[in-house]
PDB file of N, CA and C in Angstrom:
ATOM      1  N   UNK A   1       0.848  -1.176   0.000  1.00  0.00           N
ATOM      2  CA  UNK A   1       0.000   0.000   0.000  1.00  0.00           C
ATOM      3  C   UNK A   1       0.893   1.239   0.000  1.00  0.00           C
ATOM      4  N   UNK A   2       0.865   1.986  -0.902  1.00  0.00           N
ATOM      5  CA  UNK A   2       1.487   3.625  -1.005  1.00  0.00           C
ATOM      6  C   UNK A   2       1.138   4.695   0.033  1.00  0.00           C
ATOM      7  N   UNK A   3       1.823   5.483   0.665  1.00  0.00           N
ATOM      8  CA  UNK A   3       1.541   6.526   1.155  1.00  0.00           C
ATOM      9  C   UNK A   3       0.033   6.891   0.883  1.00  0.00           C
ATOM     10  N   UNK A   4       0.210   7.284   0.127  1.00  0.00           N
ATOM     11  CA  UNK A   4      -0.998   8.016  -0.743  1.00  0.00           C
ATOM     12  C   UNK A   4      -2.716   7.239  -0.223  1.00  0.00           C
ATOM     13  N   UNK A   5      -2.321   5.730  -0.735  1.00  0.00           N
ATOM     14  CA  UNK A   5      -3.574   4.399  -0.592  1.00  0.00           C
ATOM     15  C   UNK A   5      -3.887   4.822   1.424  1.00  0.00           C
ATOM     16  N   UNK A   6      -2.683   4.816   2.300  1.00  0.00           N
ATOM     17  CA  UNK A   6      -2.544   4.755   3.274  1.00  0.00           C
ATOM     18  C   UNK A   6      -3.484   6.032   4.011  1.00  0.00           C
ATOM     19  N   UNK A   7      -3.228   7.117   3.276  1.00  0.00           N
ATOM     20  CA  UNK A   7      -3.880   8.315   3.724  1.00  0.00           C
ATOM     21  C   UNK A   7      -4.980   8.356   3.559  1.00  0.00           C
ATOM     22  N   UNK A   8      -5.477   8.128   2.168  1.00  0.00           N
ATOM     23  CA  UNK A   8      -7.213   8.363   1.728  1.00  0.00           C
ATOM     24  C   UNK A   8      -7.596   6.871   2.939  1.00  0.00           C
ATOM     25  N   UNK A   9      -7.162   5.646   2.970  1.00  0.00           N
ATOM     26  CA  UNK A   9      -7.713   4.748   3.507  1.00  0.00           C
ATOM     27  C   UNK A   9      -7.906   5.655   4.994  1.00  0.00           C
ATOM     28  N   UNK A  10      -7.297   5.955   5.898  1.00  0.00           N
ATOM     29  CA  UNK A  10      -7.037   6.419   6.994  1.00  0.00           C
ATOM     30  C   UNK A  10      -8.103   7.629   7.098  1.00  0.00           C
ATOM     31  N   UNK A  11      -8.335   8.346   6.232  1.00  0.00           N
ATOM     32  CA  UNK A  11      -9.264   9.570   5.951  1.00  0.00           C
ATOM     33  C   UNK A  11     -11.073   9.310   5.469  1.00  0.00           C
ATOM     34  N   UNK A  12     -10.861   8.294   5.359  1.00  0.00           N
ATOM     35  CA  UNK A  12     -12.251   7.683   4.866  1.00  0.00           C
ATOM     36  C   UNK A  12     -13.216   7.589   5.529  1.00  0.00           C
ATOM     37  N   UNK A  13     -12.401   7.288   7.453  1.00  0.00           N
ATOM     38  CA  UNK A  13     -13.161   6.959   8.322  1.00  0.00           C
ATOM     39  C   UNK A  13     -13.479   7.842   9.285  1.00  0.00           C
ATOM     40  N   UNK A  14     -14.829   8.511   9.391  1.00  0.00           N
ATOM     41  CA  UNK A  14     -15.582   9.582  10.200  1.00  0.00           C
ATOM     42  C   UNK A  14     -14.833   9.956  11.624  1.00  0.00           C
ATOM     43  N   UNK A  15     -14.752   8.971  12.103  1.00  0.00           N
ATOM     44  CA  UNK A  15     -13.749   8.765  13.830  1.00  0.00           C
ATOM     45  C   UNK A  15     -12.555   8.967  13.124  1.00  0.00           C
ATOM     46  N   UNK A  16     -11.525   9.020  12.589  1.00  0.00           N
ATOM     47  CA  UNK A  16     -10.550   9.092  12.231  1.00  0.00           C
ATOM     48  C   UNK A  16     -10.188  10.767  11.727  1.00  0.00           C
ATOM     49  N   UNK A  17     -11.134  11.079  10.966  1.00  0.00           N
ATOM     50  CA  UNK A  17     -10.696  12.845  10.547  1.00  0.00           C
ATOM     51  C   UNK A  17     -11.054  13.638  11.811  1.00  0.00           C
ATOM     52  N   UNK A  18     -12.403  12.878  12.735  1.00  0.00           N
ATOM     53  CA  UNK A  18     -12.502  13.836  13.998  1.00  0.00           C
ATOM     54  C   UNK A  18     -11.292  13.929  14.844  1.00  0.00           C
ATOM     55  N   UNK A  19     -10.647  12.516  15.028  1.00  0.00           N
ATOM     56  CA  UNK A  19      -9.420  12.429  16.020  1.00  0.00           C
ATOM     57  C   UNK A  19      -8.421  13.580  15.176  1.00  0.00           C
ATOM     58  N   UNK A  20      -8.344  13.613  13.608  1.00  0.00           N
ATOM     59  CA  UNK A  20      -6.935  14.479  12.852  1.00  0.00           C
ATOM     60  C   UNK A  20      -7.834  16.049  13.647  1.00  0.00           C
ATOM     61  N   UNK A  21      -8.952  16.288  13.507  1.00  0.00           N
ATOM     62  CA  UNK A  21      -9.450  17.786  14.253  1.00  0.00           C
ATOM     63  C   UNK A  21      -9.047  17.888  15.629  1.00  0.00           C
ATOM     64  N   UNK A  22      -9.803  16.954  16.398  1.00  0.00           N
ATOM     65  CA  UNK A  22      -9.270  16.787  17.870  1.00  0.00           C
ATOM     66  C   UNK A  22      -7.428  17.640  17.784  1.00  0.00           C
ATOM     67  N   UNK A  23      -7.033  16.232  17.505  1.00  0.00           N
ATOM     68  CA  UNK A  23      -4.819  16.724  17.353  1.00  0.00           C
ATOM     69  C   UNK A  23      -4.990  18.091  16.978  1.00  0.00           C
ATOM     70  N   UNK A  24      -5.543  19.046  16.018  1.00  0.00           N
ATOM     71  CA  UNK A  24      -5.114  19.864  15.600  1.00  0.00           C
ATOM     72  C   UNK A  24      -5.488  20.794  16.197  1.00  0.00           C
ATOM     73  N   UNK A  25      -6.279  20.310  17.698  1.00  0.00           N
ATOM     74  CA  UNK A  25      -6.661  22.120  18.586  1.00  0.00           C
ATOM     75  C   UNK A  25      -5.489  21.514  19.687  1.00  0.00           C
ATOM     76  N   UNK A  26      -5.639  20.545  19.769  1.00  0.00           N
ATOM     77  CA  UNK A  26      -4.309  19.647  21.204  1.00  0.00           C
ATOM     78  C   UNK A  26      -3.925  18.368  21.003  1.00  0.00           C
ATOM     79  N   UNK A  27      -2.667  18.165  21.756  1.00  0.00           N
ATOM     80  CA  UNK A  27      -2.100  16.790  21.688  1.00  0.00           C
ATOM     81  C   UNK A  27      -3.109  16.248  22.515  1.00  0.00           C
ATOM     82  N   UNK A  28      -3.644  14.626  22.574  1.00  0.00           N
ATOM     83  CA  UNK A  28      -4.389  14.360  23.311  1.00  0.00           C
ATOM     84  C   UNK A  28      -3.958  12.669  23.728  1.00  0.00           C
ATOM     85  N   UNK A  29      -4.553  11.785  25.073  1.00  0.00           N
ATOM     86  CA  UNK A  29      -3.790  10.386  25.206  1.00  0.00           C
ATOM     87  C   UNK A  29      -4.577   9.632  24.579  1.00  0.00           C
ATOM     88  N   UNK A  30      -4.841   8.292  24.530  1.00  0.00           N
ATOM     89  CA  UNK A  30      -5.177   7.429  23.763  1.00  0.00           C
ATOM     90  C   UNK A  30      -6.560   7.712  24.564  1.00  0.00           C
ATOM     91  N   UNK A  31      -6.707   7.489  25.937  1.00  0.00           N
ATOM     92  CA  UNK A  31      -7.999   7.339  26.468  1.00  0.00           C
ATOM     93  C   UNK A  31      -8.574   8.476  26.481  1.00  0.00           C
ATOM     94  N   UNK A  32      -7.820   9.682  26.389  1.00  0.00           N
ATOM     95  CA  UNK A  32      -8.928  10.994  25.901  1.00  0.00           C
ATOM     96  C   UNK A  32      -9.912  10.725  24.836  1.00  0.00           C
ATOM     97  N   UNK A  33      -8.883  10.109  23.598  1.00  0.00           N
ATOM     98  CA  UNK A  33      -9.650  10.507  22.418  1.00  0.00           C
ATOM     99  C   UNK A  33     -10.534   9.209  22.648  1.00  0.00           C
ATOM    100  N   UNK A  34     -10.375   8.358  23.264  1.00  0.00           N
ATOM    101  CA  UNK A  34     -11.055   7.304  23.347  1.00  0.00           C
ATOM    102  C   UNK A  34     -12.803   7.466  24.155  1.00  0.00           C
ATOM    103  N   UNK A  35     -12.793   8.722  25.287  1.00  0.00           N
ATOM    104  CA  UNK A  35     -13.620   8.938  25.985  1.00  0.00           C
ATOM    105  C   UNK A  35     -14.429   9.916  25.029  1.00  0.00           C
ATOM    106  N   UNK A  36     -13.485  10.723  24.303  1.00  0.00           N
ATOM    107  CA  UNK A  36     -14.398  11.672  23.961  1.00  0.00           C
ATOM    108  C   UNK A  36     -15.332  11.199  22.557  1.00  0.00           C
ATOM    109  N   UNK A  37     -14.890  10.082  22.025  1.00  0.00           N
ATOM    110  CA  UNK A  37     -15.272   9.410  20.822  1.00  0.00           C
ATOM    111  C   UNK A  37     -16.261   8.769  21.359  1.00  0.00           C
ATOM    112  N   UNK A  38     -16.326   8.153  22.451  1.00  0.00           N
ATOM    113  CA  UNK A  38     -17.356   7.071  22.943  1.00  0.00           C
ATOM    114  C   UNK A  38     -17.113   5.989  22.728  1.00  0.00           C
ATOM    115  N   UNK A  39     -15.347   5.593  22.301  1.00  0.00           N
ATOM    116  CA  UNK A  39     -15.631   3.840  21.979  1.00  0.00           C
ATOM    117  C   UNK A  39     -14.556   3.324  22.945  1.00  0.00           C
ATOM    118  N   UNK A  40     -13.938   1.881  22.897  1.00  0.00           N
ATOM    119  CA  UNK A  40     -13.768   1.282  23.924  1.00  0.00           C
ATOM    120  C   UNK A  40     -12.057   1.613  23.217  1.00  0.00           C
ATOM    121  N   UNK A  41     -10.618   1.530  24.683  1.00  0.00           N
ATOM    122  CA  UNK A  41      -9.640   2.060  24.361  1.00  0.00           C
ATOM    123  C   UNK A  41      -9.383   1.425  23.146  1.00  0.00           C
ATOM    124  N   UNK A  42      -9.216  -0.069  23.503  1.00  0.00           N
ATOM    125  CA  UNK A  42      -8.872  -0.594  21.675  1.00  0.00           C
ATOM    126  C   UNK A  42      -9.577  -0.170  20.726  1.00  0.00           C
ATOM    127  N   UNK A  43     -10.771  -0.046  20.664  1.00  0.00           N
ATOM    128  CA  UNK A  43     -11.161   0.629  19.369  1.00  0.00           C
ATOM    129  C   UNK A  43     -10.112   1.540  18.798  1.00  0.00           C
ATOM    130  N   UNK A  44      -9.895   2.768  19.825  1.00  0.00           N
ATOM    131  CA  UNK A  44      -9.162   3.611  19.625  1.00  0.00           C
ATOM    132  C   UNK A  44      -7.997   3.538  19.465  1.00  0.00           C
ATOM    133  N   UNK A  45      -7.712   2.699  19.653  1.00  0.00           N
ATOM    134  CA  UNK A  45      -5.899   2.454  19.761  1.00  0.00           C
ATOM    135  C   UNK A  45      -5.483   2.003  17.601  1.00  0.00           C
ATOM    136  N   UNK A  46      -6.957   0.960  17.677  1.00  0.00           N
ATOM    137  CA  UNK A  46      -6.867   0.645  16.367  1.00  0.00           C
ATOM    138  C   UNK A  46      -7.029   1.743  15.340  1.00  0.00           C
ATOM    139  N   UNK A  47      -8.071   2.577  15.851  1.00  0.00           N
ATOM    140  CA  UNK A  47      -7.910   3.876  14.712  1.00  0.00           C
ATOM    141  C   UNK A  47      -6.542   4.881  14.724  1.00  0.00           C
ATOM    142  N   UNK A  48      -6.282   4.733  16.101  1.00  0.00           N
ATOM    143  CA  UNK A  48      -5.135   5.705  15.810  1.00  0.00           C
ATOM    144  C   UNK A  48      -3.848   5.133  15.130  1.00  0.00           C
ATOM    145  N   UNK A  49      -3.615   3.482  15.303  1.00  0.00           N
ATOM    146  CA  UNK A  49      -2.710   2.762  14.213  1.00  0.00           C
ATOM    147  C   UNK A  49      -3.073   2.932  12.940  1.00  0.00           C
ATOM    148  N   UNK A  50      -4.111   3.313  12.619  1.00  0.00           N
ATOM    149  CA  UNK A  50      -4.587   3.561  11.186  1.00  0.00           C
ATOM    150  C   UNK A  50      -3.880   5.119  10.848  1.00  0.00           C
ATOM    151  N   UNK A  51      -3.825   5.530  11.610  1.00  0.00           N
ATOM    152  CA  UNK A  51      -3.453   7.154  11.164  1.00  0.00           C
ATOM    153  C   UNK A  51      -2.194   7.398  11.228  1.00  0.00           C
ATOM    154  N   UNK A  52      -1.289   6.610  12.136  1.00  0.00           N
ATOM    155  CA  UNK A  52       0.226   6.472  12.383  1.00  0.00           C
ATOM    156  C   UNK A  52       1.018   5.476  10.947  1.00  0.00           C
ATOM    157  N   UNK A  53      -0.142   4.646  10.761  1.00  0.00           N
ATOM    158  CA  UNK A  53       0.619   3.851   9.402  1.00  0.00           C
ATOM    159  C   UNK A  53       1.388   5.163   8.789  1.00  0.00           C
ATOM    160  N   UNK A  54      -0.345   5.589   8.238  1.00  0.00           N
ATOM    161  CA  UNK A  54      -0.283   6.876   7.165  1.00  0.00           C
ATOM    162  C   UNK A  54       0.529   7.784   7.563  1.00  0.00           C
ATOM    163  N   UNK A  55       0.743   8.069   8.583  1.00  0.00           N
ATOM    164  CA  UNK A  55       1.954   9.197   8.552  1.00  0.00           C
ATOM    165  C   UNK A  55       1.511  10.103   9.684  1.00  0.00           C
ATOM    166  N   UNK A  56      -0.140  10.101  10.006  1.00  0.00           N
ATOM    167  CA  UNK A  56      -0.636  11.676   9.941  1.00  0.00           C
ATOM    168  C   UNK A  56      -0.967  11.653  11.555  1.00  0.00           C
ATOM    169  N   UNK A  57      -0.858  10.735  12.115  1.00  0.00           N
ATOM    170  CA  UNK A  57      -0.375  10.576  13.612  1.00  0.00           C
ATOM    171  C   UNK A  57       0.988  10.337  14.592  1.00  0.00           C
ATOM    172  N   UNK A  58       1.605  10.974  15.209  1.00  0.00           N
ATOM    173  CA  UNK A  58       2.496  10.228  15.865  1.00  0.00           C
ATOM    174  C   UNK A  58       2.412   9.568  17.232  1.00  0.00           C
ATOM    175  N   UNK A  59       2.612   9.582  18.295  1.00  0.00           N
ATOM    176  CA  UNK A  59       2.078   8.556  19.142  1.00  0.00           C
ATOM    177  C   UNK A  59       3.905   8.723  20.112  1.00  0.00           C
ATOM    178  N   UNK A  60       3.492   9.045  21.462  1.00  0.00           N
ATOM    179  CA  UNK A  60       4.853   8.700  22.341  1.00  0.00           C
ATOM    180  C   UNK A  60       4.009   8.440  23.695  1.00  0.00           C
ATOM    181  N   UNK A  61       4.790   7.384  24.189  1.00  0.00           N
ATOM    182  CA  UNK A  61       4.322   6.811  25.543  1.00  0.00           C
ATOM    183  C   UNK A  61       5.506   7.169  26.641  1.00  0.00           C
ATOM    184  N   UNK A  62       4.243   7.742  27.493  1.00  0.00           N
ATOM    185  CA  UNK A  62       5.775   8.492  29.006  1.00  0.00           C
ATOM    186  C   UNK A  62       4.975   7.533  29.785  1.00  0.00           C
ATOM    187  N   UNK A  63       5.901   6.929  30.501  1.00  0.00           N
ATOM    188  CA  UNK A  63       4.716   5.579  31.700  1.00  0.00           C
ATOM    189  C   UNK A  63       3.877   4.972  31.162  1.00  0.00           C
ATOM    190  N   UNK A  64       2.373   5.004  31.974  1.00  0.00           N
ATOM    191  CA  UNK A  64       1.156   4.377  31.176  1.00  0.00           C
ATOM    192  C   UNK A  64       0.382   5.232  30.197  1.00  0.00           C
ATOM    193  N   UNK A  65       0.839   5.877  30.211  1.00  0.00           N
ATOM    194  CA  UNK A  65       0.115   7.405  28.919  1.00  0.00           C
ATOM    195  C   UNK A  65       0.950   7.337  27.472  1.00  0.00           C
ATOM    196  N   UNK A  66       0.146   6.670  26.421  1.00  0.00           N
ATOM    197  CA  UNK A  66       0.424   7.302  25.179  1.00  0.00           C
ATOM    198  C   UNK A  66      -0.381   7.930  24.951  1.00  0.00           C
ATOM    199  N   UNK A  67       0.378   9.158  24.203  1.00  0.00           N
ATOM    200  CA  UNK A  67       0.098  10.503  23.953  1.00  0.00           C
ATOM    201  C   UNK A  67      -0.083  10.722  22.587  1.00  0.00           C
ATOM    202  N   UNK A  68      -1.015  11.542  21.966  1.00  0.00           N
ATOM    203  CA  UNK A  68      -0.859  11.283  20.265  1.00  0.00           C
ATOM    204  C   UNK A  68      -1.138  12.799  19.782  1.00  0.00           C
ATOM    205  N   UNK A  69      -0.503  12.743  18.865  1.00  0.00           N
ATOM    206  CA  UNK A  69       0.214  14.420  17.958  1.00  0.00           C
ATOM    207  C   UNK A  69      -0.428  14.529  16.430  1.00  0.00           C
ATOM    208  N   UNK A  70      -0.423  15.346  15.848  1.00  0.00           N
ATOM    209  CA  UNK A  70      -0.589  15.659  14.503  1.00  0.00           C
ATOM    210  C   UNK A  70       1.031  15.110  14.365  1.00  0.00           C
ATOM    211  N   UNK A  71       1.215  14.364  12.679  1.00  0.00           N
ATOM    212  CA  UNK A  71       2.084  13.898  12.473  1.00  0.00           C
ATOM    213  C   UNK A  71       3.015  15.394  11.401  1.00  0.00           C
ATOM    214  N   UNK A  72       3.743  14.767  11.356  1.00  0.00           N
ATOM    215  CA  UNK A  72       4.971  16.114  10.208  1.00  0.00           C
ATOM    216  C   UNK A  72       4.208  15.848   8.909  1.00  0.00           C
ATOM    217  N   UNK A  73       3.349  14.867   8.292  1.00  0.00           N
ATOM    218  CA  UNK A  73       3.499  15.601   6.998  1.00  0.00           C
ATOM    219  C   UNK A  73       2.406  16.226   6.836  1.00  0.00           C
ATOM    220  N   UNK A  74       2.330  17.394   5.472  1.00  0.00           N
ATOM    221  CA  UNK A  74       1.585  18.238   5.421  1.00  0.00           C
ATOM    222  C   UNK A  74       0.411  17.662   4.482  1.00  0.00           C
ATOM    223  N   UNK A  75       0.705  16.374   3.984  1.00  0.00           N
ATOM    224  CA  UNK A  75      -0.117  16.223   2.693  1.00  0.00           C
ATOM    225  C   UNK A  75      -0.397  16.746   1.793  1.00  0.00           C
ATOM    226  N   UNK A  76       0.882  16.587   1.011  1.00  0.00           N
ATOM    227  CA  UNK A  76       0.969  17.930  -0.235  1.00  0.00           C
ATOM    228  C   UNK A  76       0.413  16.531  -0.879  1.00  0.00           C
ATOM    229  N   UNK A  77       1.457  15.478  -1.151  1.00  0.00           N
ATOM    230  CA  UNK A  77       1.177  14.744  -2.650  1.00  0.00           C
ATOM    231  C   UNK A  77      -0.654  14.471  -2.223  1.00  0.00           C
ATOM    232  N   UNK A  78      -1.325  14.387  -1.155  1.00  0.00           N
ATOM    233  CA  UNK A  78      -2.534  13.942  -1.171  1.00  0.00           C
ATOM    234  C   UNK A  78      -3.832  15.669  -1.683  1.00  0.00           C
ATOM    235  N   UNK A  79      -3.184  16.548  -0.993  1.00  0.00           N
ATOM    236  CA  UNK A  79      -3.536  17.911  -2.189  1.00  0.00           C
ATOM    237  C   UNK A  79      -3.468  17.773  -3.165  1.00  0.00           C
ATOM    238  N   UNK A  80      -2.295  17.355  -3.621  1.00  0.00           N
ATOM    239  CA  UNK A  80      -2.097  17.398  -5.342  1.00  0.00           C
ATOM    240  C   UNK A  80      -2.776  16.693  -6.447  1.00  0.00           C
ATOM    241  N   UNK A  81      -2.799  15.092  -5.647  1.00  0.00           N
ATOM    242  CA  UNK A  81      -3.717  14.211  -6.261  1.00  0.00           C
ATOM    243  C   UNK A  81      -5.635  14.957  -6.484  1.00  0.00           C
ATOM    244  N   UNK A  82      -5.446  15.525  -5.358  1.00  0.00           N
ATOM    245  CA  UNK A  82      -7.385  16.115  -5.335  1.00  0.00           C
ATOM    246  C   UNK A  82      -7.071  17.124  -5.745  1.00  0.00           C
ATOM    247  N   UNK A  83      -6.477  18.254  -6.555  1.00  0.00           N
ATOM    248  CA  UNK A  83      -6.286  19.193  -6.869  1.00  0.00           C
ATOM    249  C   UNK A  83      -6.701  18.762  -8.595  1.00  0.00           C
ATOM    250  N   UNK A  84      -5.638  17.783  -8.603  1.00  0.00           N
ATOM    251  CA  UNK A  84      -5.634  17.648 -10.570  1.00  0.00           C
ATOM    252  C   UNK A  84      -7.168  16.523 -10.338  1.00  0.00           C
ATOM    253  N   UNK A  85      -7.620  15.985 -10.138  1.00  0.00           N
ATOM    254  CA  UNK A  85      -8.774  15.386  -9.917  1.00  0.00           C
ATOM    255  C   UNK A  85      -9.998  16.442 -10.025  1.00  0.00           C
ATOM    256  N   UNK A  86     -10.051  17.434  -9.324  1.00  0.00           N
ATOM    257  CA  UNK A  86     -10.696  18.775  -9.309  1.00  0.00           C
ATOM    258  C   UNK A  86     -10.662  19.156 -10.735  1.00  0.00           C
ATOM    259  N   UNK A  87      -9.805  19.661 -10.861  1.00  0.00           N
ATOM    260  CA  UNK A  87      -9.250  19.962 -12.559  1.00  0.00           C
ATOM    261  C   UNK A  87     -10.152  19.520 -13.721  1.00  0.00           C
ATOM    262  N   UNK A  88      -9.390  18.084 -13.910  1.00  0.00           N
ATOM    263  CA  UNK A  88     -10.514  17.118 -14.516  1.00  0.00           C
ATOM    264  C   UNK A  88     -11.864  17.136 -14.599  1.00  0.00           C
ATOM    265  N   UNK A  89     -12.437  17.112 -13.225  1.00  0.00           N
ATOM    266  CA  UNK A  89     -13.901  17.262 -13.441  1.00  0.00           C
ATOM    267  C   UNK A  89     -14.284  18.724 -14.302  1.00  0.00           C
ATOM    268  N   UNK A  90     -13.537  19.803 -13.403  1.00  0.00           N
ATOM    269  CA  UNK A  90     -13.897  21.309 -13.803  1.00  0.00           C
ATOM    270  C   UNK A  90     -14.253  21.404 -14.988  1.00  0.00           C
ATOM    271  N   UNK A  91     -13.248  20.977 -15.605  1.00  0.00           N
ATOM    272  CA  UNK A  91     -13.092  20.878 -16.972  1.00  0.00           C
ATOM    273  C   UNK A  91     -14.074  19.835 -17.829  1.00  0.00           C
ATOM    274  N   UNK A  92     -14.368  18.961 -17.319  1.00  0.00           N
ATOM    275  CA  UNK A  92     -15.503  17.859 -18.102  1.00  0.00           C
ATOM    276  C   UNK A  92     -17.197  18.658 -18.113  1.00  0.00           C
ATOM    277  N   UNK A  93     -17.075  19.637 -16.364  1.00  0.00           N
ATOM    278  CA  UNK A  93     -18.167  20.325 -16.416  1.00  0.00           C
ATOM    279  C   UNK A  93     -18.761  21.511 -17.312  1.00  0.00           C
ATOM    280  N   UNK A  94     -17.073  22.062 -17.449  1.00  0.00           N
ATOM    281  CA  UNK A  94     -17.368  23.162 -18.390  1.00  0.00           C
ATOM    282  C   UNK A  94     -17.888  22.862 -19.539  1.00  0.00           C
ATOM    283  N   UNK A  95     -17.250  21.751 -20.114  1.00  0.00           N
ATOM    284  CA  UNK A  95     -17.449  21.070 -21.985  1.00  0.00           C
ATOM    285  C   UNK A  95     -19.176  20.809 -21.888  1.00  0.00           C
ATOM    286  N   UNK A  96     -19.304  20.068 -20.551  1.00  0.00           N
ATOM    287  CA  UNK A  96     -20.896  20.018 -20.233  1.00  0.00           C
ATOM    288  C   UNK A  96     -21.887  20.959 -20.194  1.00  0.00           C
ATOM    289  N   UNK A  97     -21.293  22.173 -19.690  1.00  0.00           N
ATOM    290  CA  UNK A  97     -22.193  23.562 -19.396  1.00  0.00           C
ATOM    291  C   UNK A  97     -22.138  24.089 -21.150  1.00  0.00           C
ATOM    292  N   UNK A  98     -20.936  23.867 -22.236  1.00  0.00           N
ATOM    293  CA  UNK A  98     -20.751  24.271 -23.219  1.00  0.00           C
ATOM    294  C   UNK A  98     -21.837  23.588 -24.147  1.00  0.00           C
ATOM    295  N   UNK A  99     -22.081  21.895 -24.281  1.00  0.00           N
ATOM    296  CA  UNK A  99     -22.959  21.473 -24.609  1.00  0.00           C
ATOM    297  C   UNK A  99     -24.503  21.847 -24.601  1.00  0.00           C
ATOM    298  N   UNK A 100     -24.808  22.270 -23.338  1.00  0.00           N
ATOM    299  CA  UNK A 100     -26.334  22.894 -22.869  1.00  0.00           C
ATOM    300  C   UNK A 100     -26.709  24.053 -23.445  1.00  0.00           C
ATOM    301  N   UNK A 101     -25.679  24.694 -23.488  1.00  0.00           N
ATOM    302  CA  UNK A 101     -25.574  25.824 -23.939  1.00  0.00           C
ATOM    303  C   UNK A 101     -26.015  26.113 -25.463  1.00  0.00           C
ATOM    304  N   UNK A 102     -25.468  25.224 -26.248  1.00  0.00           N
ATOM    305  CA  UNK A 102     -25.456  24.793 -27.707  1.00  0.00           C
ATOM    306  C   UNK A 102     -26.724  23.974 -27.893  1.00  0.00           C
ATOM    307  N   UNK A 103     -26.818  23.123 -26.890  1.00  0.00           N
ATOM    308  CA  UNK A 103     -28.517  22.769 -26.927  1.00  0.00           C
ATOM    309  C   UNK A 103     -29.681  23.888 -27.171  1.00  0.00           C
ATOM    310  N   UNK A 104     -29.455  24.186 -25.565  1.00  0.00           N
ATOM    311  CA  UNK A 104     -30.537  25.781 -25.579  1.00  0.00           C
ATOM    312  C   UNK A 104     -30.513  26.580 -27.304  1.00  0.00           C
ATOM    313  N   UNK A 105     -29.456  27.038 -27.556  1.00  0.00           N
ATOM    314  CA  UNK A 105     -29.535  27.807 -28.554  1.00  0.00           C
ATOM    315  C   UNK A 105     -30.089  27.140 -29.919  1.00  0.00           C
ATOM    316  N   UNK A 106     -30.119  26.356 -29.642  1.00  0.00           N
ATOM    317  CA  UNK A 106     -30.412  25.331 -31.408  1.00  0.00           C
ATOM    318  C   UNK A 106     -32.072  25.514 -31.054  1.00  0.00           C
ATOM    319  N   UNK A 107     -32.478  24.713 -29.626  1.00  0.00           N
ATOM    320  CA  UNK A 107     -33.584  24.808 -29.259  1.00  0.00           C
ATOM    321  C   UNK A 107     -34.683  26.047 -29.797  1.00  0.00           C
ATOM    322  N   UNK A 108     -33.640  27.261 -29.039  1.00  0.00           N
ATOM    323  CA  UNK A 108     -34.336  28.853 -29.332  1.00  0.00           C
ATOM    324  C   UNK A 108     -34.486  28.632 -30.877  1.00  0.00           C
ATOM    325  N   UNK A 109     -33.524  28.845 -31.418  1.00  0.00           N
ATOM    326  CA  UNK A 109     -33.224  28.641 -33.322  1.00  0.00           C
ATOM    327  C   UNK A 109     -34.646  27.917 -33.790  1.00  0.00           C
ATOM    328  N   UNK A 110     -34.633  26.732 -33.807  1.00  0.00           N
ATOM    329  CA  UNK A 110     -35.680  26.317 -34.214  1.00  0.00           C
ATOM    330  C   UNK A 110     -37.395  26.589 -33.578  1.00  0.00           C
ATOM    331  N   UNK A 111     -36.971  26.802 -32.603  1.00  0.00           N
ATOM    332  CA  UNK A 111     -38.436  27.667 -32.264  1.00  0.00           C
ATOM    333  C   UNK A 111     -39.419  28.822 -32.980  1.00  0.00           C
ATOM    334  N   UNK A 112     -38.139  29.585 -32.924  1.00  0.00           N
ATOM    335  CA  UNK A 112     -37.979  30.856 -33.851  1.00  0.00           C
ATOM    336  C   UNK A 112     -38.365  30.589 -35.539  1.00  0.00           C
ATOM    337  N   UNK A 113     -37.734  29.306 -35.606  1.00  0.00           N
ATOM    338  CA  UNK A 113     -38.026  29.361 -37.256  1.00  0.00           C
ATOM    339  C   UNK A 113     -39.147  28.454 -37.943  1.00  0.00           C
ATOM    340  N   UNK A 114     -40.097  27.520 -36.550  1.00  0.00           N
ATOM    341  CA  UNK A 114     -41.588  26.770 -36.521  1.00  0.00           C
ATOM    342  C   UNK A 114     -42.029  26.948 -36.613  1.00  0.00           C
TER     343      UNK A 114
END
């Protein structure tokens, strides 16, 4: 699995982008995010291995407290991928809005000339 496969997989899941929001107002421990999610610690432990694969968690244990962080990367290549994806469509929409357009007018045209 690629970086990339790793991130969208990791991002897919509802509990998983709340925990990337959670990290990004505070560092928080496993059983925080675990209490404040409502599920049981392993649950949580398993989502947050989902997010540490990908990159976008890090995770340090002082005693019985692991602690979990927004990870270093910024997710450019995963911008980039939804950026030119964006693109693509934009562009399929426009040719689409161009079509309707050319519809309508033929439409008017022959109205005009019935």
């Amino acid at each position: 699995m690629t970086l990339l496969d790793a991130s969208f997989a990791a991002l897919s899941d509802h509990t998983r982008r709340g925990v990337l929001e959670q990290l990004g107002r505070s560092d928080a421990s496993i059983t925080d995010l675990a209490d404040r999610f409502h599920m049981t610690l392993t649950g949580m432990k398993k989502h947050v291995s989902v997010l540490e694969k990908a990159g976008l968690v890090t995770t340090e244990k002082v005693g019985r407290v692991r602690t979990c962080r927004l990870g270093g990367r910024a997710m450019a290549e995963e911008a980039a991928w939804i950026e030119r994806h964006r693109q693509i469509w934009a562009q399929r929409f426009d040719a689409l809005d161009e079509i309707v357009e050319e519809l309508k007018q033929a439409e008017r045209h022959h109205d005009r000339q019935g």
